[in-house]
C-alpha atoms as a PDB file:
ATOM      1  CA  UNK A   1     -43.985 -37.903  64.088  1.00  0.00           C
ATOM      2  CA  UNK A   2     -41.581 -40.678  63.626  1.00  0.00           C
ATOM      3  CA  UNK A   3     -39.063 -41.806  67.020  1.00  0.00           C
ATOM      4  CA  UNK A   4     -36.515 -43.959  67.331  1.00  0.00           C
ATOM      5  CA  UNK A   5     -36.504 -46.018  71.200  1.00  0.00           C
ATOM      6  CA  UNK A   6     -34.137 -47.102  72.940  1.00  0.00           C
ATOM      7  CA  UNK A   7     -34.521 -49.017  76.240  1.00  0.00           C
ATOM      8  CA  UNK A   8     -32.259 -50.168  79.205  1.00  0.00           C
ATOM      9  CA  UNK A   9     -32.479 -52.617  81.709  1.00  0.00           C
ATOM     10  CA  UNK A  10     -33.393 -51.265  85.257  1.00  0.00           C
ATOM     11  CA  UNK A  11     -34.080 -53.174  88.476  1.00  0.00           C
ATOM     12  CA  UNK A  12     -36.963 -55.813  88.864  1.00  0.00           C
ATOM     13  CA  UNK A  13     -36.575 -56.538  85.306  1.00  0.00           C
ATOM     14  CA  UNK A  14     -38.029 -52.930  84.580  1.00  0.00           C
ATOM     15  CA  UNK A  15     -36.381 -51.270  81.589  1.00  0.00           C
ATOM     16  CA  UNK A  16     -36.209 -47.543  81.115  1.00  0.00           C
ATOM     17  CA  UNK A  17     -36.935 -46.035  77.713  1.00  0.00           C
ATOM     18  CA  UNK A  18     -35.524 -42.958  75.574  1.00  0.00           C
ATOM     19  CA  UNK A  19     -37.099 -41.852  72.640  1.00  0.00           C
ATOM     20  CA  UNK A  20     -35.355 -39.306  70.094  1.00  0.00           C
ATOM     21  CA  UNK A  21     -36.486 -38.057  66.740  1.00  0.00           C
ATOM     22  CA  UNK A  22     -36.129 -40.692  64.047  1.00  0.00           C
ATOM     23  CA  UNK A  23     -32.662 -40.642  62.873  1.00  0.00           C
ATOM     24  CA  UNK A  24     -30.931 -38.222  65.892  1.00  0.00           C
ATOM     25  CA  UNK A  25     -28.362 -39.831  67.270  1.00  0.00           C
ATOM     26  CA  UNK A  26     -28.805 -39.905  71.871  1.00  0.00           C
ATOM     27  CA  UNK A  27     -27.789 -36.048  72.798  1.00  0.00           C
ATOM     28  CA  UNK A  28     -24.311 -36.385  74.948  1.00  0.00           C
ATOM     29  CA  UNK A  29     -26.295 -35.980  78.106  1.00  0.00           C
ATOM     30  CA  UNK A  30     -28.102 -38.664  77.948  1.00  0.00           C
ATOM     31  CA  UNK A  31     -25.377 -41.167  76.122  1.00  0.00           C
ATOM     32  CA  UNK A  32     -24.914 -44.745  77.862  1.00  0.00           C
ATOM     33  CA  UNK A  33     -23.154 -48.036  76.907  1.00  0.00           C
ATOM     34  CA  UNK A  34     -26.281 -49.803  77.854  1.00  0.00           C
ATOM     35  CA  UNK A  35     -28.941 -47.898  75.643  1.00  0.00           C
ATOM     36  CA  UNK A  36     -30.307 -50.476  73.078  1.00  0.00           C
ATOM     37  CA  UNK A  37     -32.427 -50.291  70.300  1.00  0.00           C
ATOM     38  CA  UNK A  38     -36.170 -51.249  71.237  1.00  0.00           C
ATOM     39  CA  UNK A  39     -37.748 -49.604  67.539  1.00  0.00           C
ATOM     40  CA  UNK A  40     -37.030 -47.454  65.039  1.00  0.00           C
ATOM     41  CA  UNK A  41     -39.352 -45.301  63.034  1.00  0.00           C
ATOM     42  CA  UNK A  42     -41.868 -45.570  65.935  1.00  0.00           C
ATOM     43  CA  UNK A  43     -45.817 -43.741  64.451  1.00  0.00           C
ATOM     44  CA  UNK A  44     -46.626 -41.499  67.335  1.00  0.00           C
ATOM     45  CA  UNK A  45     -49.014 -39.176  66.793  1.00  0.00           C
ATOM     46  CA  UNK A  46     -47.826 -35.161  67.475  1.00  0.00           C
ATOM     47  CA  UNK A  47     -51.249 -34.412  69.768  1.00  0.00           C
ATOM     48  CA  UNK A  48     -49.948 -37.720  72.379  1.00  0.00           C
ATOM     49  CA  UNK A  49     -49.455 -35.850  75.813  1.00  0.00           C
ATOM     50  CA  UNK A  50     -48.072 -39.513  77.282  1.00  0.00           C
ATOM     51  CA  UNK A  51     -46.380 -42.528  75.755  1.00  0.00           C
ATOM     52  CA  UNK A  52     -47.828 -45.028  79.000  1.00  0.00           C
ATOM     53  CA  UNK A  53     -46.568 -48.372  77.438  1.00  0.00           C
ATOM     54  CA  UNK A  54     -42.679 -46.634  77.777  1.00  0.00           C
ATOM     55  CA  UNK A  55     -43.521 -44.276  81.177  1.00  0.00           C
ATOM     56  CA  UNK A  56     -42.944 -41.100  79.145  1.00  0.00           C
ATOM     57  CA  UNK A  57     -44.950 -38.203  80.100  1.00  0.00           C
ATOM     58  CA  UNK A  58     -45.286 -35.214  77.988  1.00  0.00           C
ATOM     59  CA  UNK A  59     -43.068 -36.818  74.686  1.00  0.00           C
ATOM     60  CA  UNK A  60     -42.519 -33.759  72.806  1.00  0.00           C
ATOM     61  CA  UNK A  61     -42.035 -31.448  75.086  1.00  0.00           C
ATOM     62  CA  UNK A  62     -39.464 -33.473  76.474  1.00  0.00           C
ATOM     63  CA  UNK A  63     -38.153 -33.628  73.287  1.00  0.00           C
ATOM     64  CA  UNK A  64     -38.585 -29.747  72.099  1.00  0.00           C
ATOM     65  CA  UNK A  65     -36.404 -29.072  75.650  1.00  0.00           C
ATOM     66  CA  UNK A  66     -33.581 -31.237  75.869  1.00  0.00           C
ATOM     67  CA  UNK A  67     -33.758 -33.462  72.526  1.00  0.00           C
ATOM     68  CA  UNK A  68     -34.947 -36.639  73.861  1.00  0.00           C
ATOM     69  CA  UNK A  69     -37.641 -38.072  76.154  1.00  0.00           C
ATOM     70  CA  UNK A  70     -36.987 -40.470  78.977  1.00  0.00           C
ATOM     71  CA  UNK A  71     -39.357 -42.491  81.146  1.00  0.00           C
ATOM     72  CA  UNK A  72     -40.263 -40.845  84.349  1.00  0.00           C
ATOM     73  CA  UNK A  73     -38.427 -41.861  87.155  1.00  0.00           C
ATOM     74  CA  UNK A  74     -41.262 -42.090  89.088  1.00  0.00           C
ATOM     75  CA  UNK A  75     -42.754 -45.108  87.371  1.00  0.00           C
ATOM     76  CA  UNK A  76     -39.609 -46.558  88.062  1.00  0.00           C
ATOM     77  CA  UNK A  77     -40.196 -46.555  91.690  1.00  0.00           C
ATOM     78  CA  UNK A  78     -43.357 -47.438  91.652  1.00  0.00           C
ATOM     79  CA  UNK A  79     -45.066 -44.099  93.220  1.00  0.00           C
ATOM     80  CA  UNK A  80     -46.711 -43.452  89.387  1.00  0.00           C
END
């Protein structure tokens, strides 16, 4: 399956990533002014359960739920 990425900066020089299905534009609950383009057209294979390079956990599920897939907070804070 093909994903566009989008990353924004977080603290500690961290970023945050959101991945949507290649072409789809952010859904409105996850819009933000700071969202940039990190790739487009990203390869990932459907049977990936984790993107770990981005902190996304389950991809496509997150994706088949709410449209888009967002690192895990948790990474973020450092309990991961």
């Amino acid at each position: 399956m093909r994903l566009d990425l989008y990353r924004r900066p977080e603290s500690h020089g961290q970023y945050s990533y959101l991945a949507v299905l290649e072409g789809k534009p952010i859904p409105e609950e996850a819009t933000n002014t700071d969202w940039e383009i990190a790739a487009r057209g990203m390869d990932v294979s459907d049977e990936e359960d984790a993107m770990p390079e981005y902190a996304i956990d389950q991809p496509f599920q997150q994706i088949g739920s709410k449209g888009y897939a967002i690192t895990s907070l948790r990474s973020l804070s450092g309990n991961a």
